[in-house]
N, C-alpha and C. Protein backbone atom coordinates (compact mmCIF):
# COMPACT_ATOMS: atom_id res chain seq x y z
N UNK A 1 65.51 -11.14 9.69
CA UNK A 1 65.44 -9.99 8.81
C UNK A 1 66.66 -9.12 9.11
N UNK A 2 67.11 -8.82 7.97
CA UNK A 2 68.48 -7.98 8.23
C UNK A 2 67.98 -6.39 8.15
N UNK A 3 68.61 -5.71 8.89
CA UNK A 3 68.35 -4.24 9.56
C UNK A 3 69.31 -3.10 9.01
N UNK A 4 68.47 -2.41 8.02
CA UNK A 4 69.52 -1.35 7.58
C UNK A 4 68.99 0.02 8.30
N UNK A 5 69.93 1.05 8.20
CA UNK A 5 70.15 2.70 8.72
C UNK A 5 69.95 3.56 7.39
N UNK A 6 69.12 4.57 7.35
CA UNK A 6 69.22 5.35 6.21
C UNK A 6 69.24 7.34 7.10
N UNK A 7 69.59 7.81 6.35
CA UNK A 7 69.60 9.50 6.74
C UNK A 7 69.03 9.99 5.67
N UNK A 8 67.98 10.53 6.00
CA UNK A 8 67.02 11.70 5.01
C UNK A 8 66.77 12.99 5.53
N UNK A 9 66.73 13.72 4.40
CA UNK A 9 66.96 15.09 5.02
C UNK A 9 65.48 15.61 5.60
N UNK A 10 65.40 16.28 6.25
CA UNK A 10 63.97 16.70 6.89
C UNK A 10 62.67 16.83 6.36
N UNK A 11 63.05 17.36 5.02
CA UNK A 11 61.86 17.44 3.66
C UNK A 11 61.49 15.89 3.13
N UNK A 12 62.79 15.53 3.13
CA UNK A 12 62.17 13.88 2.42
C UNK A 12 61.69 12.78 3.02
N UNK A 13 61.88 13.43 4.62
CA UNK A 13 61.50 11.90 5.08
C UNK A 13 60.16 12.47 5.80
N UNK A 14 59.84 14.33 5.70
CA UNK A 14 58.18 14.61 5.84
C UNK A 14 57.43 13.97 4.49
N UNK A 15 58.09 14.20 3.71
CA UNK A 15 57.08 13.66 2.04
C UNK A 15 57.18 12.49 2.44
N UNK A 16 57.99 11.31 2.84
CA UNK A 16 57.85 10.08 3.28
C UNK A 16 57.07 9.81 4.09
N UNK A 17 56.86 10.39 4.94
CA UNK A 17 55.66 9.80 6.05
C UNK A 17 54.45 10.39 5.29
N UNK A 18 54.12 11.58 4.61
CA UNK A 18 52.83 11.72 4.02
C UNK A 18 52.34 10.47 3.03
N UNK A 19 53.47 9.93 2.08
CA UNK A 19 52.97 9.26 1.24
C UNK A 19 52.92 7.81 1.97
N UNK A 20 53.60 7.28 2.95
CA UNK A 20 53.18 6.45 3.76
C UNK A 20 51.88 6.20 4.37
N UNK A 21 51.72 7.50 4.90
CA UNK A 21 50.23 7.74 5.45
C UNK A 21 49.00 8.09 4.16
N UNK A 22 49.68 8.73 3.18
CA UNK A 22 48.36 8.32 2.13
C UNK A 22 48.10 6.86 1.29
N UNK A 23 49.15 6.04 1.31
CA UNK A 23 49.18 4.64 1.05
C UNK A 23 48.64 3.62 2.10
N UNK A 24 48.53 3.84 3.25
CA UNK A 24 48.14 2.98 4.10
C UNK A 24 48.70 2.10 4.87
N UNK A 25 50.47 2.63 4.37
CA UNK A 25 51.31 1.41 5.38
C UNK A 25 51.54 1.50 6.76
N UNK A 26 51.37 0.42 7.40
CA UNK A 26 51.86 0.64 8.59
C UNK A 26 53.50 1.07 9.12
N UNK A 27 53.69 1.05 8.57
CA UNK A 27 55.30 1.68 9.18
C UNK A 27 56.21 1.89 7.68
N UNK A 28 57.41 2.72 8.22
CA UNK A 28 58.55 3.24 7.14
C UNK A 28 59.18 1.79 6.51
N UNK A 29 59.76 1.07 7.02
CA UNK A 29 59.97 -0.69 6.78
C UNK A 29 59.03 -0.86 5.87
N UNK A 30 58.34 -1.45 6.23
CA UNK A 30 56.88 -1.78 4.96
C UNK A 30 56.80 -0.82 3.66
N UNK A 31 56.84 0.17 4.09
CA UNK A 31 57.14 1.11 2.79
C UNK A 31 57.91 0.86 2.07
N UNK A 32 59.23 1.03 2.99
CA UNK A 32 61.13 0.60 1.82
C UNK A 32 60.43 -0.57 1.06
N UNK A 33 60.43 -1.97 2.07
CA UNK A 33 60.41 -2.81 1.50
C UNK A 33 59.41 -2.90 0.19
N UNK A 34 58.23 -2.43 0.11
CA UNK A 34 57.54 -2.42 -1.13
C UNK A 34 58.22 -1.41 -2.50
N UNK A 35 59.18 -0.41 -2.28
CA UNK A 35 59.40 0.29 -2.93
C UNK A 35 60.58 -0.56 -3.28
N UNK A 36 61.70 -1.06 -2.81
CA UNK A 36 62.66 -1.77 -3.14
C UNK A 36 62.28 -3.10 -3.90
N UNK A 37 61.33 -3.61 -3.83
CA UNK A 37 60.63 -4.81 -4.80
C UNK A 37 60.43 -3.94 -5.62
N UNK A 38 59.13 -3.22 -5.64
CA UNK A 38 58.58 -2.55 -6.99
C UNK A 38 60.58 -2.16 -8.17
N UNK A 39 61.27 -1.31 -7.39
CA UNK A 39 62.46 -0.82 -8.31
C UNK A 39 63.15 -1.97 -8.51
N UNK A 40 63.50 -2.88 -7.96
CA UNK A 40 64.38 -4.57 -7.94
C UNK A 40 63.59 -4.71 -9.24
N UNK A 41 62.34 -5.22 -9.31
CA UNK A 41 61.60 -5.88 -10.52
C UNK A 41 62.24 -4.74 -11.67
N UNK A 42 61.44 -3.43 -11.62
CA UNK A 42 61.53 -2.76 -12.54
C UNK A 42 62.49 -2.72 -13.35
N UNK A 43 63.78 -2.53 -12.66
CA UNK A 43 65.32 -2.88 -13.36
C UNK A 43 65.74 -4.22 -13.62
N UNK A 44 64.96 -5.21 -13.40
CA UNK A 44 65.28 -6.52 -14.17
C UNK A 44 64.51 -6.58 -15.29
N UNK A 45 63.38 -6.15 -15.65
CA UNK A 45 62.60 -6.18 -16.57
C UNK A 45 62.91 -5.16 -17.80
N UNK A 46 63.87 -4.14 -17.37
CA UNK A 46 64.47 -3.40 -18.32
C UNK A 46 65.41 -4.07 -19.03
N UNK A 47 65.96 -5.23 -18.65
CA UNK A 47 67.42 -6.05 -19.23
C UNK A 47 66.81 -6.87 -20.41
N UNK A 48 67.67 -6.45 -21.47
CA UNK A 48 67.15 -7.54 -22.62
C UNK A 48 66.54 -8.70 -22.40
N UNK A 49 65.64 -9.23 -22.41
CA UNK A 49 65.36 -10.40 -21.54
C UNK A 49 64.54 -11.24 -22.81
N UNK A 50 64.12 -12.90 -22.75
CA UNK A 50 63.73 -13.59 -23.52
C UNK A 50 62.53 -13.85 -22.50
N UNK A 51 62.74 -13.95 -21.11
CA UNK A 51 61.92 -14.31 -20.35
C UNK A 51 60.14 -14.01 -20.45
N UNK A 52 59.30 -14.59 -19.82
CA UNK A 52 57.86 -14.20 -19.98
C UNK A 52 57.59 -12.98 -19.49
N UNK A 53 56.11 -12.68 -19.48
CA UNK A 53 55.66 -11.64 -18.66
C UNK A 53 53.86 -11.56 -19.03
N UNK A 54 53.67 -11.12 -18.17
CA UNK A 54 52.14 -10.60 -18.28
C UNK A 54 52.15 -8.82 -17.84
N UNK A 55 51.03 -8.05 -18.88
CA UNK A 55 51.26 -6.68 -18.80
C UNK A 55 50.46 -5.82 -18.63
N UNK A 56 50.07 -4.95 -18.80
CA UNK A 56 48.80 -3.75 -18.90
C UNK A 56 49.50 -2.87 -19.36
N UNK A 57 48.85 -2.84 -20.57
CA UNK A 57 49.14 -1.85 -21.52
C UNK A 57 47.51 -1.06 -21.22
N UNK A 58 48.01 0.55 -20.94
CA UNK A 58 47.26 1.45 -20.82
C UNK A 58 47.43 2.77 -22.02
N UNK A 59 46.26 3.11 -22.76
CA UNK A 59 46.62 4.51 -23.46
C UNK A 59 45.66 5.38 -23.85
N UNK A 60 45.48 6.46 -23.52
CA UNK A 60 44.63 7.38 -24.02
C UNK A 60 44.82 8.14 -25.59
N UNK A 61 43.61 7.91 -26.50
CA UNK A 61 43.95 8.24 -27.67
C UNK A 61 42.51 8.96 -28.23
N UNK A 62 43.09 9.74 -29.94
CA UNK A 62 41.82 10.92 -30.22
C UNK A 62 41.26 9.84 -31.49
N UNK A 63 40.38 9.18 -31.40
CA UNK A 63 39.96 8.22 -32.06
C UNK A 63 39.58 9.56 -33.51
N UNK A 64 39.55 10.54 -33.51
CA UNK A 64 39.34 11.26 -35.11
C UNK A 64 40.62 11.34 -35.56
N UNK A 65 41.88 10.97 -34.86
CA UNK A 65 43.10 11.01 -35.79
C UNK A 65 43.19 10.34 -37.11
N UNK A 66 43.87 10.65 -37.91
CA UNK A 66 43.31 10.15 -39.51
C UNK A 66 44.01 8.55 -39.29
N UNK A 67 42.80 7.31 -39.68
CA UNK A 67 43.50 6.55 -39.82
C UNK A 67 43.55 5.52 -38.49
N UNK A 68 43.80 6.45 -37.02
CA UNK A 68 44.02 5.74 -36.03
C UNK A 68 43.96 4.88 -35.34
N UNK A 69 42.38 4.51 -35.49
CA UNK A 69 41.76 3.64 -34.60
C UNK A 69 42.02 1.94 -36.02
N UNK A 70 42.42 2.08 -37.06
CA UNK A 70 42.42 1.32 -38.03
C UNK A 70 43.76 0.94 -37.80
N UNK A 71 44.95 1.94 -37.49
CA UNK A 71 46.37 1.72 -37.12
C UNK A 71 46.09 0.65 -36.02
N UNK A 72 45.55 0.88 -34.73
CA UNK A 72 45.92 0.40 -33.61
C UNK A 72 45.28 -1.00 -33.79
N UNK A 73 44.20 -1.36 -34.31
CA UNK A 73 43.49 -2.89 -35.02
C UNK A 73 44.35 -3.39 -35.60
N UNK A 74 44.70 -2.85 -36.56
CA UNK A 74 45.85 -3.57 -37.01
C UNK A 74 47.20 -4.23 -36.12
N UNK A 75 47.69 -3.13 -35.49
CA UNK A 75 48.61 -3.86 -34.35
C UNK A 75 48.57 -4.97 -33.77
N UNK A 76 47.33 -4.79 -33.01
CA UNK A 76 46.86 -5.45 -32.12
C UNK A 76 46.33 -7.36 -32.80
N UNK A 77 45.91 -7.21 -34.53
CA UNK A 77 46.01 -8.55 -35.17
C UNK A 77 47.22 -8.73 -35.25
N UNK A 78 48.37 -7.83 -35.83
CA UNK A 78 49.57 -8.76 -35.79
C UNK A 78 50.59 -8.98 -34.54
N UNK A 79 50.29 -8.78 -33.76
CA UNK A 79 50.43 -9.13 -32.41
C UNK A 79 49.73 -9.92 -31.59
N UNK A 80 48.55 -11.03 -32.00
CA UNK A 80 47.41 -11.53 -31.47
C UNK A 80 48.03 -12.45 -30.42
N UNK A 81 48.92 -13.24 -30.95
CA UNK A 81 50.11 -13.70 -29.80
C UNK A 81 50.07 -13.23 -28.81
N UNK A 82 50.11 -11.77 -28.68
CA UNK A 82 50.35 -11.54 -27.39
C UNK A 82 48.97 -10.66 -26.38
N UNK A 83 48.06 -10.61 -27.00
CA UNK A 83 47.06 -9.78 -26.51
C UNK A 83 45.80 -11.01 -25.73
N UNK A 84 45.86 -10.95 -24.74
CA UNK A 84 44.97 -11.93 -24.10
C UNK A 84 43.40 -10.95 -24.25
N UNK A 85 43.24 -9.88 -23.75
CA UNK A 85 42.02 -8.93 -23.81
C UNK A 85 42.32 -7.63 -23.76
N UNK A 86 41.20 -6.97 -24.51
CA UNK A 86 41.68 -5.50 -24.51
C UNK A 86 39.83 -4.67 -24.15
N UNK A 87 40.26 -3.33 -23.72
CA UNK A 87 38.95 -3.39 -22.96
C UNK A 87 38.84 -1.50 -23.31
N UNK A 88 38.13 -1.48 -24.19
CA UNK A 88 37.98 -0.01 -24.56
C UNK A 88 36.77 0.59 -24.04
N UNK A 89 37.22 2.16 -23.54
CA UNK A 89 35.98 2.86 -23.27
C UNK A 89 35.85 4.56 -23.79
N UNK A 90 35.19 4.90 -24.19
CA UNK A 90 34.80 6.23 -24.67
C UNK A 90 35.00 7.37 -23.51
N UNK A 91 35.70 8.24 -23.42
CA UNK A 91 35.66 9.28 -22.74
C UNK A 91 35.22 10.52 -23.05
N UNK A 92 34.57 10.75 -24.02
CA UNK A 92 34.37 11.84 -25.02
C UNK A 92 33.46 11.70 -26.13
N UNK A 93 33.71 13.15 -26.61
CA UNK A 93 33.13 13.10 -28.14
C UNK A 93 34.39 12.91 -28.65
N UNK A 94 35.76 12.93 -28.37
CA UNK A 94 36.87 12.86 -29.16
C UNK A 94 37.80 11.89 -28.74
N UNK A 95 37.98 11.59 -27.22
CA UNK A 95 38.73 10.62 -26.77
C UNK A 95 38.47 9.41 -26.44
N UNK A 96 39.63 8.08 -26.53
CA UNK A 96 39.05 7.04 -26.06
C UNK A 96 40.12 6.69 -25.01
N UNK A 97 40.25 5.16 -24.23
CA UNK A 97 41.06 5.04 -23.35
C UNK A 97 40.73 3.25 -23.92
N UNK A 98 41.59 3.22 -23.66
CA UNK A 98 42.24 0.89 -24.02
C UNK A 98 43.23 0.65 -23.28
N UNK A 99 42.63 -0.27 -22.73
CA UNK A 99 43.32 -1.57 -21.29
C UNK A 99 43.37 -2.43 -22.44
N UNK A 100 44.46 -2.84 -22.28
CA UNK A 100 45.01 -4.63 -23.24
C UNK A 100 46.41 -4.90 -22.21
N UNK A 101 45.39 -6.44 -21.88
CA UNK A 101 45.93 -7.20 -21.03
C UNK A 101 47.38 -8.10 -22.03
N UNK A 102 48.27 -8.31 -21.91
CA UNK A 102 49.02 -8.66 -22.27
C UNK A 102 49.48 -9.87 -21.80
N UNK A 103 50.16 -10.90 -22.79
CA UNK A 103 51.32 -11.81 -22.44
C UNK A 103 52.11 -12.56 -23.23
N UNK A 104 53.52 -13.04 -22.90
CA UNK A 104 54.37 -13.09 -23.74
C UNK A 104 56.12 -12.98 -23.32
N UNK A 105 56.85 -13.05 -24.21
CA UNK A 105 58.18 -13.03 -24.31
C UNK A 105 58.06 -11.21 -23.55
N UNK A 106 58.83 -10.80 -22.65
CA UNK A 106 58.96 -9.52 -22.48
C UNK A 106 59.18 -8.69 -23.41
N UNK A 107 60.14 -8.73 -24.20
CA UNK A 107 61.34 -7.89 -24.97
C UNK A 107 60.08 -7.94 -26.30
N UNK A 108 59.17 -8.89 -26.47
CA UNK A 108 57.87 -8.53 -27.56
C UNK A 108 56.80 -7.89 -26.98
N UNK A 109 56.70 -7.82 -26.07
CA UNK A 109 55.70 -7.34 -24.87
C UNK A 109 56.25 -5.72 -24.90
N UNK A 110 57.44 -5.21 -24.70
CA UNK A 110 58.07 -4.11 -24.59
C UNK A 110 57.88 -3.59 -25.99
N UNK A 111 58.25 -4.30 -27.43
CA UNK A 111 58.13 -3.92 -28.54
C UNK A 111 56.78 -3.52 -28.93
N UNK A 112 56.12 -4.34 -28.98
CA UNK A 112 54.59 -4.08 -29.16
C UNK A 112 54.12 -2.53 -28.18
N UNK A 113 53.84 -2.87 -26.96
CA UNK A 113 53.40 -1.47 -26.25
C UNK A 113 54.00 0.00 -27.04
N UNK A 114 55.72 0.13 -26.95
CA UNK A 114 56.08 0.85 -28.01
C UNK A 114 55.72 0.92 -29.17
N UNK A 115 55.06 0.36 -29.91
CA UNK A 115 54.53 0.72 -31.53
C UNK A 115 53.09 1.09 -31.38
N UNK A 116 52.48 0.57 -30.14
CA UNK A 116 51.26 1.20 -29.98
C UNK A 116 51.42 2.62 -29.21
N UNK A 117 52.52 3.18 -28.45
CA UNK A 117 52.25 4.44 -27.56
C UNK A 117 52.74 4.98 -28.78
N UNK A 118 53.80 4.88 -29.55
CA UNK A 118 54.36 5.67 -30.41
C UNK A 118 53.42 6.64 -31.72
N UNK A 119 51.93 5.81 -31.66
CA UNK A 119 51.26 6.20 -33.25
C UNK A 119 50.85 7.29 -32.74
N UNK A 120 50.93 8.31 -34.10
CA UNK A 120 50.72 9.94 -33.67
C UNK A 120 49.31 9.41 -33.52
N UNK A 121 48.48 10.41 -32.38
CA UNK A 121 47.14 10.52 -31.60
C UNK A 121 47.36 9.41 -30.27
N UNK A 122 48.07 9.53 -30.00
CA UNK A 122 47.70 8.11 -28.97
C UNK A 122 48.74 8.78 -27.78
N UNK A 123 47.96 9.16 -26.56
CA UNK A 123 48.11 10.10 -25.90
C UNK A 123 48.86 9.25 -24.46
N UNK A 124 49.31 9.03 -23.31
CA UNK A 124 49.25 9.05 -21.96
C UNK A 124 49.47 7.59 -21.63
N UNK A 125 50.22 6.87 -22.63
CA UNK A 125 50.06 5.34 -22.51
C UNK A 125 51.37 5.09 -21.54
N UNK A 126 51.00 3.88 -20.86
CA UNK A 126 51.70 2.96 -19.77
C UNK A 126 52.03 1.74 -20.00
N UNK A 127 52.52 1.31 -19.76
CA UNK A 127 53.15 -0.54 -19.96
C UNK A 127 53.34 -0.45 -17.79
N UNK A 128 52.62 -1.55 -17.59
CA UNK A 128 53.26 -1.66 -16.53
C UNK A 128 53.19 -3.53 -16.40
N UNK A 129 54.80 -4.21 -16.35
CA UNK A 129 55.22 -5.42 -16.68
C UNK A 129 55.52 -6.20 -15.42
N UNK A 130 54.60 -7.07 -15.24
CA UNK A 130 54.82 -8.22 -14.35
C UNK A 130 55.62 -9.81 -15.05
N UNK A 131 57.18 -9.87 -14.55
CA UNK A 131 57.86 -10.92 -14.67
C UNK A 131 56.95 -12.04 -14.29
N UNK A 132 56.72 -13.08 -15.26
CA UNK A 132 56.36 -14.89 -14.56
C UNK A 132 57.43 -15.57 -15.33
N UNK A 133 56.63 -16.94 -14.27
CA UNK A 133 57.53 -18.12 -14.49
C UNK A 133 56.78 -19.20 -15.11
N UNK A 134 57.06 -20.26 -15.49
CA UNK A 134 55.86 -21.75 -15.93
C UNK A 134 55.57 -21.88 -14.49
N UNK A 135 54.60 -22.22 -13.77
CA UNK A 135 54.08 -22.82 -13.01
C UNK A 135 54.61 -23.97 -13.27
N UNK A 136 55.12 -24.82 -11.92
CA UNK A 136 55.18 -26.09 -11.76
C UNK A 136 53.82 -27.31 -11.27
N UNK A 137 52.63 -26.52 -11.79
CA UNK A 137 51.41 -27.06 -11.57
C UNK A 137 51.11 -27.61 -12.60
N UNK A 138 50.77 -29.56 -12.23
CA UNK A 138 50.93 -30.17 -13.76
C UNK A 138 48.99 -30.33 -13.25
N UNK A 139 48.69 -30.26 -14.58
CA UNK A 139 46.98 -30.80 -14.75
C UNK A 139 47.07 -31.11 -16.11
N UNK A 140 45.77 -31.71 -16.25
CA UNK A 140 45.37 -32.12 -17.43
C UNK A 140 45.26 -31.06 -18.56
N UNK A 141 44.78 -30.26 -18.32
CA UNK A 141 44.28 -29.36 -19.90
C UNK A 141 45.37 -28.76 -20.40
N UNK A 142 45.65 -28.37 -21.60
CA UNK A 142 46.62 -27.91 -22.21
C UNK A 142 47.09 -26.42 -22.33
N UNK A 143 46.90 -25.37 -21.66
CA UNK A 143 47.39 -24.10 -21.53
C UNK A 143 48.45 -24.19 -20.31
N UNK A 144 49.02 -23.47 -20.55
CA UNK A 144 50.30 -23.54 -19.78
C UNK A 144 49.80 -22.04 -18.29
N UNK A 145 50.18 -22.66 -17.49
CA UNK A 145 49.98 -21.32 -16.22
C UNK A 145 51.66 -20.66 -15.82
N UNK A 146 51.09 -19.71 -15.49
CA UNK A 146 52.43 -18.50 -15.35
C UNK A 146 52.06 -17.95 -13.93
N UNK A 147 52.85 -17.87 -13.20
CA UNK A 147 53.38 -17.71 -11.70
C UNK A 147 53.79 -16.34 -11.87
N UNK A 148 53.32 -15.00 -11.20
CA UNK A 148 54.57 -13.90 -10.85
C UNK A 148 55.47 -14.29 -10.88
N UNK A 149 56.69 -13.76 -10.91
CA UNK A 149 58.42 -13.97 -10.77
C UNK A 149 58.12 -12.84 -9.68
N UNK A 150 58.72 -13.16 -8.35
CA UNK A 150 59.21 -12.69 -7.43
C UNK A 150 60.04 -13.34 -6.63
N UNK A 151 61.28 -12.73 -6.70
CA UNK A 151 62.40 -12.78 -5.61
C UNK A 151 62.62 -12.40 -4.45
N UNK A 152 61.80 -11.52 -4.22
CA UNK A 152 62.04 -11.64 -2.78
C UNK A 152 60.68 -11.29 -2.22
N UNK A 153 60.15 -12.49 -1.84
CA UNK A 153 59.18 -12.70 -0.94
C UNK A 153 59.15 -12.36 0.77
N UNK A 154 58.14 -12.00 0.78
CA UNK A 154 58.10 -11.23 2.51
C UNK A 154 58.20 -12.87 3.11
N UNK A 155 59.41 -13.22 4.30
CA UNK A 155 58.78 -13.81 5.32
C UNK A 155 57.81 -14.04 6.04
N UNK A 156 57.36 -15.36 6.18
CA UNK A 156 55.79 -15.54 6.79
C UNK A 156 56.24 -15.94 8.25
């Protein structure tokens, strides 16, 4: 394992050990290293990409917006391609909240989430995008399996 030096100023590396210690890691190392994967991925997945992905699309919305809940059905059929499950729950007399599991070409994966956070009423939405690969696991049945994409794997 190669060994880097960093200098933080007194404030950032107290907020560093708090959020260390409210995350559960055992040491500052373990920390970087999870935060440097998490940002590594993040900025590859921003690059125009053709590549796959699997997603969670998260959004809070006012299901009395005119129209809304008929907008987002609709999406979600012409996008069926890419919606593996979607998982709605009522928070309200006025609000709802929808998990839709995603998968697909990224850059349609990215398009889609955007046309769904974008419809006026649709409040607090997230895309958060996990890169895969084809699995090199051959079996019999005909769906294809998808592997995370990760590059840099912790040493065992």
């Amino acid at each position: 394992m190669e060994r880097i030096t960093i200098s933080l100023e007194p404030e950032l590396a107290e907020a560093f050990d708090a959020l260390i210690a409210e995350r559960g890691y055992r040491s500052r190392s373990e920390a970087v290293r999870d935060l440097l994967r998490h940002e590594i991925e993040t900025a590859r997945l921003r690059k125009p990409s053709h590549e796959q992905c699997v997603a969670a699309l998260s959004y809070l919305f006012n299901h009395h917006q005119r129209d809304l809940g008929d907008r987002l059905t609709e999406l979600h059929h012409d996008h069926h391609d890419l919606t593996v499950s979607t998982l709605h729950a009522h928070l309200d007399h006025d609000h709802c909240i929808e998990c839709a599991i995603l998968r697909g070409p990224t850059d349609s994966v990215r398009r889609f989430a955007d046309a769904v956070i974008t419809q006026s009423g649709v409040h607090h939405g997230s895309l958060n995008l996990i890169g895969v690969e084809r699995s090199a696991d051959t079996h019999t049945h005909s769906h294809p399996h998808a592997e995370p994409h990760i590059h840099y794997r912790p040493r065992r």
